[in-house]
PDB file of N, CA and C in Angstrom:
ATOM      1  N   UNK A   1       2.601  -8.890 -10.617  1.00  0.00           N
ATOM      2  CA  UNK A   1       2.232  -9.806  -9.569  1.00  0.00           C
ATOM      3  C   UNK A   1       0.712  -9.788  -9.408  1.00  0.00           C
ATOM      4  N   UNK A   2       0.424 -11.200  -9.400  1.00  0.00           N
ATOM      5  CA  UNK A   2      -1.325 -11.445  -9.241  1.00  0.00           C
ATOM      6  C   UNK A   2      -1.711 -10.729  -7.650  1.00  0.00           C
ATOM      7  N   UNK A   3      -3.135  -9.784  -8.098  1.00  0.00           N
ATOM      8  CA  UNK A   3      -3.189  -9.900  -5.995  1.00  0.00           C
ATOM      9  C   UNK A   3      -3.835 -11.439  -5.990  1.00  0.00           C
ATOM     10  N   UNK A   4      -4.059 -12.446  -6.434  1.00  0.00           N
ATOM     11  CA  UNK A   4      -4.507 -13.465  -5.690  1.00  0.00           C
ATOM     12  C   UNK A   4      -3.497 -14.068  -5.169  1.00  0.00           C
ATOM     13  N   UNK A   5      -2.562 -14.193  -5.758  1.00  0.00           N
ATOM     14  CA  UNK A   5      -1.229 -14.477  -4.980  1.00  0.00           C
ATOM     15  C   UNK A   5      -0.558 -13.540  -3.972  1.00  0.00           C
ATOM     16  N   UNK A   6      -0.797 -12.395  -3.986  1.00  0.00           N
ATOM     17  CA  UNK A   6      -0.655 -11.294  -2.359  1.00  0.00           C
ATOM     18  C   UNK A   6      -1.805 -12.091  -1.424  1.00  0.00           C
ATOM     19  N   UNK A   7      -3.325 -11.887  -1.740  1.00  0.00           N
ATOM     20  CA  UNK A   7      -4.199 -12.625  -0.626  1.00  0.00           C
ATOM     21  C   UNK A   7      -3.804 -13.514  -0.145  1.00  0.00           C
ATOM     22  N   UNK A   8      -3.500 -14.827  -0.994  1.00  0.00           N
ATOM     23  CA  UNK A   8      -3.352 -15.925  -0.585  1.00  0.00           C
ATOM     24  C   UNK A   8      -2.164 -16.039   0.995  1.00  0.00           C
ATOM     25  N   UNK A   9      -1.187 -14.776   0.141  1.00  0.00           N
ATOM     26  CA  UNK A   9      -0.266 -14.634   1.213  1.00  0.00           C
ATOM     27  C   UNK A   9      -0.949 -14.129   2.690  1.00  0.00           C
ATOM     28  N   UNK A  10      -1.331 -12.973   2.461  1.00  0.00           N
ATOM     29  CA  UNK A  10      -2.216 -12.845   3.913  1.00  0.00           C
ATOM     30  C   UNK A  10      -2.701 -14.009   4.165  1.00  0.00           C
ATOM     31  N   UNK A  11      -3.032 -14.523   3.594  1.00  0.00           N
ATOM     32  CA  UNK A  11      -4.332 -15.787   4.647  1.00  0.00           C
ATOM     33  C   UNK A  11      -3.251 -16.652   5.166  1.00  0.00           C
ATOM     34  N   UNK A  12      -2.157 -17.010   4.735  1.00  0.00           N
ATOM     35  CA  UNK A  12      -1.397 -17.733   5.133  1.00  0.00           C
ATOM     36  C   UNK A  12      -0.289 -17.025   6.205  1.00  0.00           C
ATOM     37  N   UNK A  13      -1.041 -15.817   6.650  1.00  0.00           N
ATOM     38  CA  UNK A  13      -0.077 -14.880   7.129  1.00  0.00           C
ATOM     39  C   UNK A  13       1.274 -14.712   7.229  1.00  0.00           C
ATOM     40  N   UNK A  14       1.908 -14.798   5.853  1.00  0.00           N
ATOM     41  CA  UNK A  14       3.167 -14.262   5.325  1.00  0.00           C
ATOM     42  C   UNK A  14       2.789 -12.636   5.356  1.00  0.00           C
ATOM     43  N   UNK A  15       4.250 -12.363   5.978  1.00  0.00           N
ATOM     44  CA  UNK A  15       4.740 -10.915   6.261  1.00  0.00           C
ATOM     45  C   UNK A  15       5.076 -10.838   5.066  1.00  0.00           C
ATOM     46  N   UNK A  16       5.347 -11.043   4.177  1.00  0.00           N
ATOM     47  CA  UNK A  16       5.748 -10.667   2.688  1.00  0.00           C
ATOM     48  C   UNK A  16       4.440 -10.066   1.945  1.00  0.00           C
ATOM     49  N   UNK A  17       3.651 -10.551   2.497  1.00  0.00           N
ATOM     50  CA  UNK A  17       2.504  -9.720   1.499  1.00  0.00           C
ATOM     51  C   UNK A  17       2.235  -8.533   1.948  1.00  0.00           C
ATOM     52  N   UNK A  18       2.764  -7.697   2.808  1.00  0.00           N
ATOM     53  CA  UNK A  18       2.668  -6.702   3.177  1.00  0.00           C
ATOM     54  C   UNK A  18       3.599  -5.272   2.461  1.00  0.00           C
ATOM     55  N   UNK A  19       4.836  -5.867   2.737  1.00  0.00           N
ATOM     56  CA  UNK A  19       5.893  -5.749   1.521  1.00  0.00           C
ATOM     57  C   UNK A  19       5.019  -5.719  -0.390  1.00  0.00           C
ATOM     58  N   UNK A  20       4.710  -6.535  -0.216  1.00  0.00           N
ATOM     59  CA  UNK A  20       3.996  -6.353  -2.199  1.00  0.00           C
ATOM     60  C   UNK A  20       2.913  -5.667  -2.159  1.00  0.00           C
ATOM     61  N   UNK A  21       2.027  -5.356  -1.176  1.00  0.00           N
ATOM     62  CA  UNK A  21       0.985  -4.635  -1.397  1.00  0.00           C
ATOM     63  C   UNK A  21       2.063  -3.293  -1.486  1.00  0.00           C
ATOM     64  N   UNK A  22       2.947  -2.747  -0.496  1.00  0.00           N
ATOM     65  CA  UNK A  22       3.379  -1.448  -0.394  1.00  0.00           C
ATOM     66  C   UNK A  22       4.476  -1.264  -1.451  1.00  0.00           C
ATOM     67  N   UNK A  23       4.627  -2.249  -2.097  1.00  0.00           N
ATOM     68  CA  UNK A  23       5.710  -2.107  -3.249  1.00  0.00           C
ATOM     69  C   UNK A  23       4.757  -1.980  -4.572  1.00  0.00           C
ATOM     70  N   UNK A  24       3.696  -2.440  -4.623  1.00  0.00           N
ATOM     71  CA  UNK A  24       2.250  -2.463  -5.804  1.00  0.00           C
ATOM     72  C   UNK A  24       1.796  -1.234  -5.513  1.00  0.00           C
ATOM     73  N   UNK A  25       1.228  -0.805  -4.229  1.00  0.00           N
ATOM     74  CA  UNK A  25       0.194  -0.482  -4.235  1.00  0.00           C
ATOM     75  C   UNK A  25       0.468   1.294  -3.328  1.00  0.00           C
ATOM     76  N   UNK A  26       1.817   1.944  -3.035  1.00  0.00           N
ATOM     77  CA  UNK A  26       2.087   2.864  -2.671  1.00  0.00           C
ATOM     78  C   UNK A  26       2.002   4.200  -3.145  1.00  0.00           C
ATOM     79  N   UNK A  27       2.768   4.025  -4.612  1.00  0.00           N
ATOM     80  CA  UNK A  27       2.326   5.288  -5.228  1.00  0.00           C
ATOM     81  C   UNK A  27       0.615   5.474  -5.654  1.00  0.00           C
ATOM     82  N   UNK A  28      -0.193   4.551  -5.733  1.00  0.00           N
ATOM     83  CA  UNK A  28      -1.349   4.676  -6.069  1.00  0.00           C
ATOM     84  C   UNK A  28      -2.039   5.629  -4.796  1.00  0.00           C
ATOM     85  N   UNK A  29      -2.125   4.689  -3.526  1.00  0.00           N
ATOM     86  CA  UNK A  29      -2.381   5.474  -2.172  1.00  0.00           C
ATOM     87  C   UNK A  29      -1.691   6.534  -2.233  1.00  0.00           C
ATOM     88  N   UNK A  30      -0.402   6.967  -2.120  1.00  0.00           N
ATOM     89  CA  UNK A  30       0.029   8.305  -1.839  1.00  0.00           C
ATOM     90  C   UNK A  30      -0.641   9.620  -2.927  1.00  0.00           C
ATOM     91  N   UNK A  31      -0.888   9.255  -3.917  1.00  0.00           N
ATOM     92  CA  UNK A  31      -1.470  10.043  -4.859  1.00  0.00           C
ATOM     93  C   UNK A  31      -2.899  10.339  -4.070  1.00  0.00           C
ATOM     94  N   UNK A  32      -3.756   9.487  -3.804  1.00  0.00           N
ATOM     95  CA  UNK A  32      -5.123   9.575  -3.280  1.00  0.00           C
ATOM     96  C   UNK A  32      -4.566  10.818  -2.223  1.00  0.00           C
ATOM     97  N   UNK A  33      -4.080  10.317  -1.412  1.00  0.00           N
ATOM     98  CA  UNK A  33      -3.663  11.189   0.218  1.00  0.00           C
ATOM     99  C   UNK A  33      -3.369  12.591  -0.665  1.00  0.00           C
ATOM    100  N   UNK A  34      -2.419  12.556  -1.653  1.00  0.00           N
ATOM    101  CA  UNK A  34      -2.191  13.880  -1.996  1.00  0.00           C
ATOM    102  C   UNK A  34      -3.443  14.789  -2.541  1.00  0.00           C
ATOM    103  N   UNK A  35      -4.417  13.832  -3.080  1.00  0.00           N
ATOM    104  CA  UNK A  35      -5.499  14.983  -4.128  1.00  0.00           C
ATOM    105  C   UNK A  35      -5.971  15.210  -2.788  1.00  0.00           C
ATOM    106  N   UNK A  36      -6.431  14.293  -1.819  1.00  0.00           N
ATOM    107  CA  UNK A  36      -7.095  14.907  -1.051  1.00  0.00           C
ATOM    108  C   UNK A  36      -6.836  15.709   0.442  1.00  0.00           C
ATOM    109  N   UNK A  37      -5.360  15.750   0.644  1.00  0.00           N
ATOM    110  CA  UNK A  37      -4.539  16.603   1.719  1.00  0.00           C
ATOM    111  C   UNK A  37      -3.694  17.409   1.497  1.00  0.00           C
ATOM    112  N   UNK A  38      -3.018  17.688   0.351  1.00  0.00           N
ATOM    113  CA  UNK A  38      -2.112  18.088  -0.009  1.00  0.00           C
ATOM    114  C   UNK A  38      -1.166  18.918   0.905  1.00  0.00           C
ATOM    115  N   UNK A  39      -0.896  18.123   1.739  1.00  0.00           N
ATOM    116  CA  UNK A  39       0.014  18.528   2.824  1.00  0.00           C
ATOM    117  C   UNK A  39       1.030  16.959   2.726  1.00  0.00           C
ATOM    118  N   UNK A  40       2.647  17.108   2.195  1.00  0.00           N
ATOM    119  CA  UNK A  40       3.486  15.791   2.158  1.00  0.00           C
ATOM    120  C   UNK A  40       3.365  14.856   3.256  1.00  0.00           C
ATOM    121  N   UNK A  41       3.299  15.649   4.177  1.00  0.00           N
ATOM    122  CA  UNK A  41       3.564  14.578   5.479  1.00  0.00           C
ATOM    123  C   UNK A  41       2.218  13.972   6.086  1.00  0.00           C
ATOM    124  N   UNK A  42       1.397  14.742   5.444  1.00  0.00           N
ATOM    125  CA  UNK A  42      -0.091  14.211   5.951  1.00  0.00           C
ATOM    126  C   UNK A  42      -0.305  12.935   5.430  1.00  0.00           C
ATOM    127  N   UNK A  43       0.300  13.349   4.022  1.00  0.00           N
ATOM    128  CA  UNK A  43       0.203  12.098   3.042  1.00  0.00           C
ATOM    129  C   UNK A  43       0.928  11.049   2.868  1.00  0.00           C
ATOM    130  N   UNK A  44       2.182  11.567   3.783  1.00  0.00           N
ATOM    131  CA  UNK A  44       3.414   9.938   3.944  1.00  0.00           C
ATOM    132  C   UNK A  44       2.988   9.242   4.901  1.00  0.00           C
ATOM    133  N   UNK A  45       2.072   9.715   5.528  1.00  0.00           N
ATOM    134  CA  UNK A  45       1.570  10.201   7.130  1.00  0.00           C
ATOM    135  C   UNK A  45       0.451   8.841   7.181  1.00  0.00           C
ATOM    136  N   UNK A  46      -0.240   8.729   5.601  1.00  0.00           N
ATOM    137  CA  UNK A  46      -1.682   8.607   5.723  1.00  0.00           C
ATOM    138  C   UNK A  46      -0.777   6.690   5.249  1.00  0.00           C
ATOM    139  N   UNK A  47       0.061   6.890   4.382  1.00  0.00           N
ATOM    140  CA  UNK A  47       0.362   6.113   2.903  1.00  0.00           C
ATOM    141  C   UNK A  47       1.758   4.778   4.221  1.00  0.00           C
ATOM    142  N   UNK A  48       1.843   5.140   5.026  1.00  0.00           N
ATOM    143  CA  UNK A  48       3.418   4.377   6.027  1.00  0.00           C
ATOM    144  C   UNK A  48       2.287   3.933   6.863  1.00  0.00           C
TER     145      UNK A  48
END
């Protein structure tokens, strides 16, 4: 999935693009939260 087609969704403020960023873009963030907290819940904490 293009992000210009996620943006587009924000601008048009579809709740669905919120959904594809966190379906794209979750394990990437939760990894970050982990190198740098390494505490799980800090990091489900940081990533929800």
């Amino acid at each position: 999935m293009e992000d210009t087609y996620i943006i587009d969704l924000f601008w048009s403020r579809d709740e669905t693009a919120i959904q594809l960023v966190d379906k794209k873009y979750n394990s990437t963030c939760y990894s970050i939260a982990w190198k740098n907290l390494r505490l799980r819940s800090k990091s489900e904490g940081c990533v929800c």
